[in-house]
N, C-alpha and C. Protein backbone atom coordinates (compact mmCIF):
# COMPACT_ATOMS: atom_id res chain seq x y z
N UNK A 1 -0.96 16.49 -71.89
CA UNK A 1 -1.64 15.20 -71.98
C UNK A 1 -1.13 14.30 -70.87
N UNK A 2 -1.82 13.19 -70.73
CA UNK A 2 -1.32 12.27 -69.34
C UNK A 2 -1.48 10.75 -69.95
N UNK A 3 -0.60 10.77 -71.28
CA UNK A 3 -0.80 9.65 -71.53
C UNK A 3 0.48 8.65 -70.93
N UNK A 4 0.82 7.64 -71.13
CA UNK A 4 1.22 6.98 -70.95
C UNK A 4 2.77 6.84 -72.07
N UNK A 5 3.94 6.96 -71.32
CA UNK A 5 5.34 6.62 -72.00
C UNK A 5 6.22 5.64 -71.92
N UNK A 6 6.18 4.65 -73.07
CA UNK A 6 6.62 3.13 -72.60
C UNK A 6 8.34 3.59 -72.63
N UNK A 7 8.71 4.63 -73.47
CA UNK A 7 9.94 4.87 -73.49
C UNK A 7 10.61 4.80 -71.80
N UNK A 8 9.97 5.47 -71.38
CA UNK A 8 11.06 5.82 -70.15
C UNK A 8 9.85 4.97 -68.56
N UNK A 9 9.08 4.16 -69.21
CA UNK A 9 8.84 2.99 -68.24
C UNK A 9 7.13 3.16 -68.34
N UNK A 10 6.49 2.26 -68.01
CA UNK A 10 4.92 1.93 -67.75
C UNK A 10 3.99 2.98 -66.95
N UNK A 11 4.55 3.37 -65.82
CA UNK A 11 3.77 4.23 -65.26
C UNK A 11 4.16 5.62 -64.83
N UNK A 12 4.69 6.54 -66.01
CA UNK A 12 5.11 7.61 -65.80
C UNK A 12 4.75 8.13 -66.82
N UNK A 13 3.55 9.34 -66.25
CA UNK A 13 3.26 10.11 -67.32
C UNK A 13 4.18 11.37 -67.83
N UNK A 14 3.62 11.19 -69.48
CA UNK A 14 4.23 12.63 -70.25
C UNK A 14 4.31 14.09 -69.26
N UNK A 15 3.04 14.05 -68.33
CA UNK A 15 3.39 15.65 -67.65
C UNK A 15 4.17 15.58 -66.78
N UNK A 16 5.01 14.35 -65.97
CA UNK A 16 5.75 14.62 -65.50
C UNK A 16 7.34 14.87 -66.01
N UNK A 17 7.39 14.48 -67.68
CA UNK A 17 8.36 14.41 -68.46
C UNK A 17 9.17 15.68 -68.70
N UNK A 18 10.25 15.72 -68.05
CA UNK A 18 11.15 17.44 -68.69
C UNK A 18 10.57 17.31 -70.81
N UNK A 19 10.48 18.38 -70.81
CA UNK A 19 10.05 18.26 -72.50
C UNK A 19 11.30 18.86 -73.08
N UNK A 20 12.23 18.20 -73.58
CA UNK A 20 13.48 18.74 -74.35
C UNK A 20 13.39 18.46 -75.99
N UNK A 21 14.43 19.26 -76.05
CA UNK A 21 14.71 19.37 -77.67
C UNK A 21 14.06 17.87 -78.03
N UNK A 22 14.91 16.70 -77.91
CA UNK A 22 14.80 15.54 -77.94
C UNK A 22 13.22 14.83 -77.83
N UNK A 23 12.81 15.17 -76.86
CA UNK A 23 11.45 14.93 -76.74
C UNK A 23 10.78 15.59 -77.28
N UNK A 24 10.46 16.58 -78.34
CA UNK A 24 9.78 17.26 -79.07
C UNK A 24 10.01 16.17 -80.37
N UNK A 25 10.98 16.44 -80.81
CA UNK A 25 11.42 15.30 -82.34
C UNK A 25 11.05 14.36 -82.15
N UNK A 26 10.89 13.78 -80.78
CA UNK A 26 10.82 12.22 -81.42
C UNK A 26 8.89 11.93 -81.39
N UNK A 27 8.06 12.82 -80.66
CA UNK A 27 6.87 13.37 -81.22
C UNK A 27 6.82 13.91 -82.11
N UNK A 28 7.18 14.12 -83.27
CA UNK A 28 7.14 14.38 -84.52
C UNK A 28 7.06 13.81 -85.14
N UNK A 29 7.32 13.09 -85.12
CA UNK A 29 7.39 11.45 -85.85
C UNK A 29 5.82 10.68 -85.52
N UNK A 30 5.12 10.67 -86.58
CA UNK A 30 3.64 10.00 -85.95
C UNK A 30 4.09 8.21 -85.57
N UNK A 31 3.48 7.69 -85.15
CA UNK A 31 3.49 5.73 -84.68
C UNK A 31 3.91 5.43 -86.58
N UNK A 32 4.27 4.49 -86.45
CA UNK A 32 4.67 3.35 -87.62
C UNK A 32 3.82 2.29 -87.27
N UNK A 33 3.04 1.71 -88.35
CA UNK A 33 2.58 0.84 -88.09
C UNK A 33 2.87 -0.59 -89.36
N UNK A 34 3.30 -1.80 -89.61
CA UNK A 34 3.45 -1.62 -90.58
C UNK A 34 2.71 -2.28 -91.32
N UNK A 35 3.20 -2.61 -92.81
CA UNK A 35 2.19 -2.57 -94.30
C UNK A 35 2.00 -4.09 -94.02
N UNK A 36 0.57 -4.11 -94.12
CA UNK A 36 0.35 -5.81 -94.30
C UNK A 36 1.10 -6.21 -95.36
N UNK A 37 1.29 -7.33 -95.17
CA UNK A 37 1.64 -8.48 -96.39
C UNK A 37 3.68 -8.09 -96.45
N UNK A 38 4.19 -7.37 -95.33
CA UNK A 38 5.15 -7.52 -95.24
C UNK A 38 5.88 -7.94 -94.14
N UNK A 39 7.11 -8.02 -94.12
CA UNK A 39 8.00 -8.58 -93.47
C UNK A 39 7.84 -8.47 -91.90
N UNK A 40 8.04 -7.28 -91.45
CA UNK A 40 7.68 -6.31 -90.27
C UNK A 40 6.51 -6.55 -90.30
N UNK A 41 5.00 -6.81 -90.90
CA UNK A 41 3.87 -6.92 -90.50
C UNK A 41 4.07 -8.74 -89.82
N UNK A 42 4.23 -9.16 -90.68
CA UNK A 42 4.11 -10.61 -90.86
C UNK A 42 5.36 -11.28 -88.98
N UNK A 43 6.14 -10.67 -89.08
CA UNK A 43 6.73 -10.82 -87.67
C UNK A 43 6.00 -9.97 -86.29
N UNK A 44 5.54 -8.88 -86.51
CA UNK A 44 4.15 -8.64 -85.77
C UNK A 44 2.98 -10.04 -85.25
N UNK A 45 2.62 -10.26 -86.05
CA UNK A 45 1.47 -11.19 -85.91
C UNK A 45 2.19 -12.37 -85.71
N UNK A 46 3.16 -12.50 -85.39
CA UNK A 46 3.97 -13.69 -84.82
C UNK A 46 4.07 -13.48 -83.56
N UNK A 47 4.47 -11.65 -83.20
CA UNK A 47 4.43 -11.87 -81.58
C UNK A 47 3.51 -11.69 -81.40
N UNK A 48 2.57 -11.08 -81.68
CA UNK A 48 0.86 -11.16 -81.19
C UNK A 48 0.27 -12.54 -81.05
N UNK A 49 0.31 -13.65 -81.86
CA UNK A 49 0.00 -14.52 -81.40
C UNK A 49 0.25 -14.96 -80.54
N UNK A 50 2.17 -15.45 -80.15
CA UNK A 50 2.61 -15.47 -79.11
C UNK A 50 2.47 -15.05 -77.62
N UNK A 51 2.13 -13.73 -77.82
CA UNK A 51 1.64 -13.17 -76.97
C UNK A 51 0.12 -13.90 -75.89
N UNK A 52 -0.45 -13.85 -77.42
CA UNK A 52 -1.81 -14.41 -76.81
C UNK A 52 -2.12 -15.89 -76.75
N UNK A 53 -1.28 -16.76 -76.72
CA UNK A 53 -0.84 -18.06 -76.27
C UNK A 53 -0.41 -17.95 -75.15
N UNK A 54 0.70 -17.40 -74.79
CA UNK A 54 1.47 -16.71 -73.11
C UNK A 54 0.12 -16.29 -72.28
N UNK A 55 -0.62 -15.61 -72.90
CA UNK A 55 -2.03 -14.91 -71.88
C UNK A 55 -2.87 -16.10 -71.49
N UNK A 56 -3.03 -16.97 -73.18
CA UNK A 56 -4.05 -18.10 -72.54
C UNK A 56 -3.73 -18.91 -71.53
N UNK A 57 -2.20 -19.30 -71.84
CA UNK A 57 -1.59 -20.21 -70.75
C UNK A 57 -1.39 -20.13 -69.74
N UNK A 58 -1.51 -18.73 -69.19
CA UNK A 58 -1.03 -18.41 -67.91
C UNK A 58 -2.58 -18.21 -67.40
N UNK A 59 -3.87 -17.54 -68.00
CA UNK A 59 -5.07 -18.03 -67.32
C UNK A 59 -5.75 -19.69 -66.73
N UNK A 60 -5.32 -20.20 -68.26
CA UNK A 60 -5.48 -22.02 -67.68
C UNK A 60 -4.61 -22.08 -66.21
N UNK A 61 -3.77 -21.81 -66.18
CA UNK A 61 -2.75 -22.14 -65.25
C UNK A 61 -3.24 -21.56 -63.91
N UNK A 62 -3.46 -20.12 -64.04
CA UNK A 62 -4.08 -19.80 -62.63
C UNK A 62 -5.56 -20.54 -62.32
N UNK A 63 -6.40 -21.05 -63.54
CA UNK A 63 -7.15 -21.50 -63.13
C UNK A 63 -7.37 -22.84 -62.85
N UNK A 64 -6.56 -23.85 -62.80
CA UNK A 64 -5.96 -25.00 -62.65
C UNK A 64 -5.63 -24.59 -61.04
N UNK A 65 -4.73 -23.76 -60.82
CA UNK A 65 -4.35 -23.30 -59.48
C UNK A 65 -5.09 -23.38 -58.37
N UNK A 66 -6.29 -22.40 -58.88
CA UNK A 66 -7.64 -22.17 -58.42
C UNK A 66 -7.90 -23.14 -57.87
N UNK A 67 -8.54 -24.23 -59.25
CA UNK A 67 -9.22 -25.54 -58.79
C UNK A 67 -8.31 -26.58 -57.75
N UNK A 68 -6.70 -26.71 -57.74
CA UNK A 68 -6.19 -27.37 -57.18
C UNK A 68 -6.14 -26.88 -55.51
N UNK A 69 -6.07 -25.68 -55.41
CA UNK A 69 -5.86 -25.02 -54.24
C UNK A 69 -7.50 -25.67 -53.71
N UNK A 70 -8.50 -25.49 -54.21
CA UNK A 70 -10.22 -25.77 -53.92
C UNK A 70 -10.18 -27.33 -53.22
N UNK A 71 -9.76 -27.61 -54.49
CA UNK A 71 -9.95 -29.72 -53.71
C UNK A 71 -8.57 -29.59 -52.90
N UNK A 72 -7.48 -29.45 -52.48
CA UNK A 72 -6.85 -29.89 -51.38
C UNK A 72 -7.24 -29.22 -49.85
N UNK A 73 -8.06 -27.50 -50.49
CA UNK A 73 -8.80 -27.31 -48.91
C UNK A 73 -10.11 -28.45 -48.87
N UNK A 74 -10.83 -28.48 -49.80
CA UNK A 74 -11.88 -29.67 -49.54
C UNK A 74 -11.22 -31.01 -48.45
N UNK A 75 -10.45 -31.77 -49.79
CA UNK A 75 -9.55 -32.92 -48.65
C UNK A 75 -9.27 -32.53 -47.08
N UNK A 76 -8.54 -31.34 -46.91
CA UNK A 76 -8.14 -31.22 -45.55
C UNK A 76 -9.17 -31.31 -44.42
N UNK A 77 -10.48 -30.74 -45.03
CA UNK A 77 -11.52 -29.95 -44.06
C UNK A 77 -11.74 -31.74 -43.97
N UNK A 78 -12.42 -32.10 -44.61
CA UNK A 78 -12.87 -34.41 -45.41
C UNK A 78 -11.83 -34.96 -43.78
N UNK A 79 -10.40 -34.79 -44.30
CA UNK A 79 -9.29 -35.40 -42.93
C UNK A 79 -9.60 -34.43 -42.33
N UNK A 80 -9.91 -33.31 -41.86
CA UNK A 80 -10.16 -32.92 -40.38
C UNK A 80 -10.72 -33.64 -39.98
N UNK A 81 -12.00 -33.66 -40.53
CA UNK A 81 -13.82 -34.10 -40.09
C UNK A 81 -13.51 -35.56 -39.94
N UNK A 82 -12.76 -35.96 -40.42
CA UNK A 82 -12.72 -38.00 -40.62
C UNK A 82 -11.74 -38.03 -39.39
N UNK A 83 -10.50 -37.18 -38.61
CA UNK A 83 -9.39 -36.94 -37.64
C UNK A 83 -11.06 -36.75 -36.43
N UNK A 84 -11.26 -35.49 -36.56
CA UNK A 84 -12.64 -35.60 -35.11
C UNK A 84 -12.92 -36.61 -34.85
N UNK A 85 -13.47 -37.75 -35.93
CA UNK A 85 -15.04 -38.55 -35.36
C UNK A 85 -13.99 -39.64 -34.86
N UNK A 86 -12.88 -39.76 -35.65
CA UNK A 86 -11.98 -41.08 -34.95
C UNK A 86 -11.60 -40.90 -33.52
N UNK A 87 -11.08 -39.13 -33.48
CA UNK A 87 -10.93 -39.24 -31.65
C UNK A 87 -12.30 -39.34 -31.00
N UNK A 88 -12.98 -38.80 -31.35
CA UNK A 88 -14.78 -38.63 -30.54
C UNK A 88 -14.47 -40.12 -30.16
N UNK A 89 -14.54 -41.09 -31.48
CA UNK A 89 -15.20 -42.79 -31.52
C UNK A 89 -14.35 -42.75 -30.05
N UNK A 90 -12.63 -43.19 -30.02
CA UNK A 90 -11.75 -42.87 -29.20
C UNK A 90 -11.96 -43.08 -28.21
N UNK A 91 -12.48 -41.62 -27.89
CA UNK A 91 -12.41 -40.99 -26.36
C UNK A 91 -13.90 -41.58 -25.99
N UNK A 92 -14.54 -41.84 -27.41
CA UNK A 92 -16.32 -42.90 -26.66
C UNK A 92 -15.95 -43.75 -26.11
N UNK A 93 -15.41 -45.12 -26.24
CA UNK A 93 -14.87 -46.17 -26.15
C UNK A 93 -13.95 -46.24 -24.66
N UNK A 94 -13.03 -45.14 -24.84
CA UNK A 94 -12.17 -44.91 -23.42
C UNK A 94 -13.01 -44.63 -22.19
N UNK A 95 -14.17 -44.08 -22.11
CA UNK A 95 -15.28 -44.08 -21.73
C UNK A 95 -16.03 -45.01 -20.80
N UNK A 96 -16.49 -45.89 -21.97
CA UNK A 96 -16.87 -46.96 -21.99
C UNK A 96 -16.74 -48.23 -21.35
N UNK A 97 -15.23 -48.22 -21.15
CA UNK A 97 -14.43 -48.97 -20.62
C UNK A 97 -14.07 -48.45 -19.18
N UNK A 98 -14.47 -47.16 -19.10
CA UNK A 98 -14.21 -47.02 -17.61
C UNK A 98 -14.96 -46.91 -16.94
N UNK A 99 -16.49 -46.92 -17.61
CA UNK A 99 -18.00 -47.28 -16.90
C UNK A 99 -17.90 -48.55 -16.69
N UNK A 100 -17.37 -49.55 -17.54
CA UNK A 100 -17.23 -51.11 -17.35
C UNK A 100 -16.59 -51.57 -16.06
N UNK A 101 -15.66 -51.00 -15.98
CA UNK A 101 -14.66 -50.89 -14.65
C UNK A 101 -15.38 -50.88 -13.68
N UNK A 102 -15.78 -49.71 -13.63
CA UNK A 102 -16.26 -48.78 -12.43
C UNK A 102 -17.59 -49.56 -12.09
N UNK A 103 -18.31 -50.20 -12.71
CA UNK A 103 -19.67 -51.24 -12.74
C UNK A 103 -19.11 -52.34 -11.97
N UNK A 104 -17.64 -53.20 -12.31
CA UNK A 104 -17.63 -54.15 -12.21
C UNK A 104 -16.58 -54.17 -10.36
N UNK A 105 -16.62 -52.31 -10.16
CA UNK A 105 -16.11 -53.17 -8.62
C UNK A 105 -17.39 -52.59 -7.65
């Protein structure tokens, strides 16, 4: 099989696993899951919630990110474009003044 073994880490499959004594037994043993309305269930659904509070929060968050990263490139491109027209005006004016000159000898 090529499933997946959290024992010995996330991305290492069973076929690459030496299969020993040890690793036979402890496949013998089917999953535990446990009995509603008890102790071990009831602390389950504590980290599951948890869990899925941690997931929501960290999507708001990247997507907050998102939006913040969006409007400060907006602003920059806004002060580029508003930085151009002030030198353009600028360098119009500097211009202007030296056609005035240049008229007046």
């Amino acid at each position: 099989s090529s499933g997946i073994n959290a024992e010995y880490g996330d991305n290492v499959f069973e076929d690459s696993l030496k299969k020993t004594k040890e690793y036979f037994r402890d496949r013998e043993v089917p999953p535990r899951f446990a009995i509603p309305q008890t102790f071990d269930h009831e602390l389950a659904l504590r980290w599951k919630a948890l869990d899925d509070i941690e997931r929501k929060q960290k999507e708001e968050l990247e997507n907050e990110m998102r939006a913040a990263r969006r409007k400060l490139m907006d602003e920059m491109m806004k002060a580029l474009e508003e930085q151009e027209e002030m030198l353009r005006k600028t360098e119009h004016i500097r211009r202007e003044e030296e056609w005035r000159k240049n008229d007046e000898l």
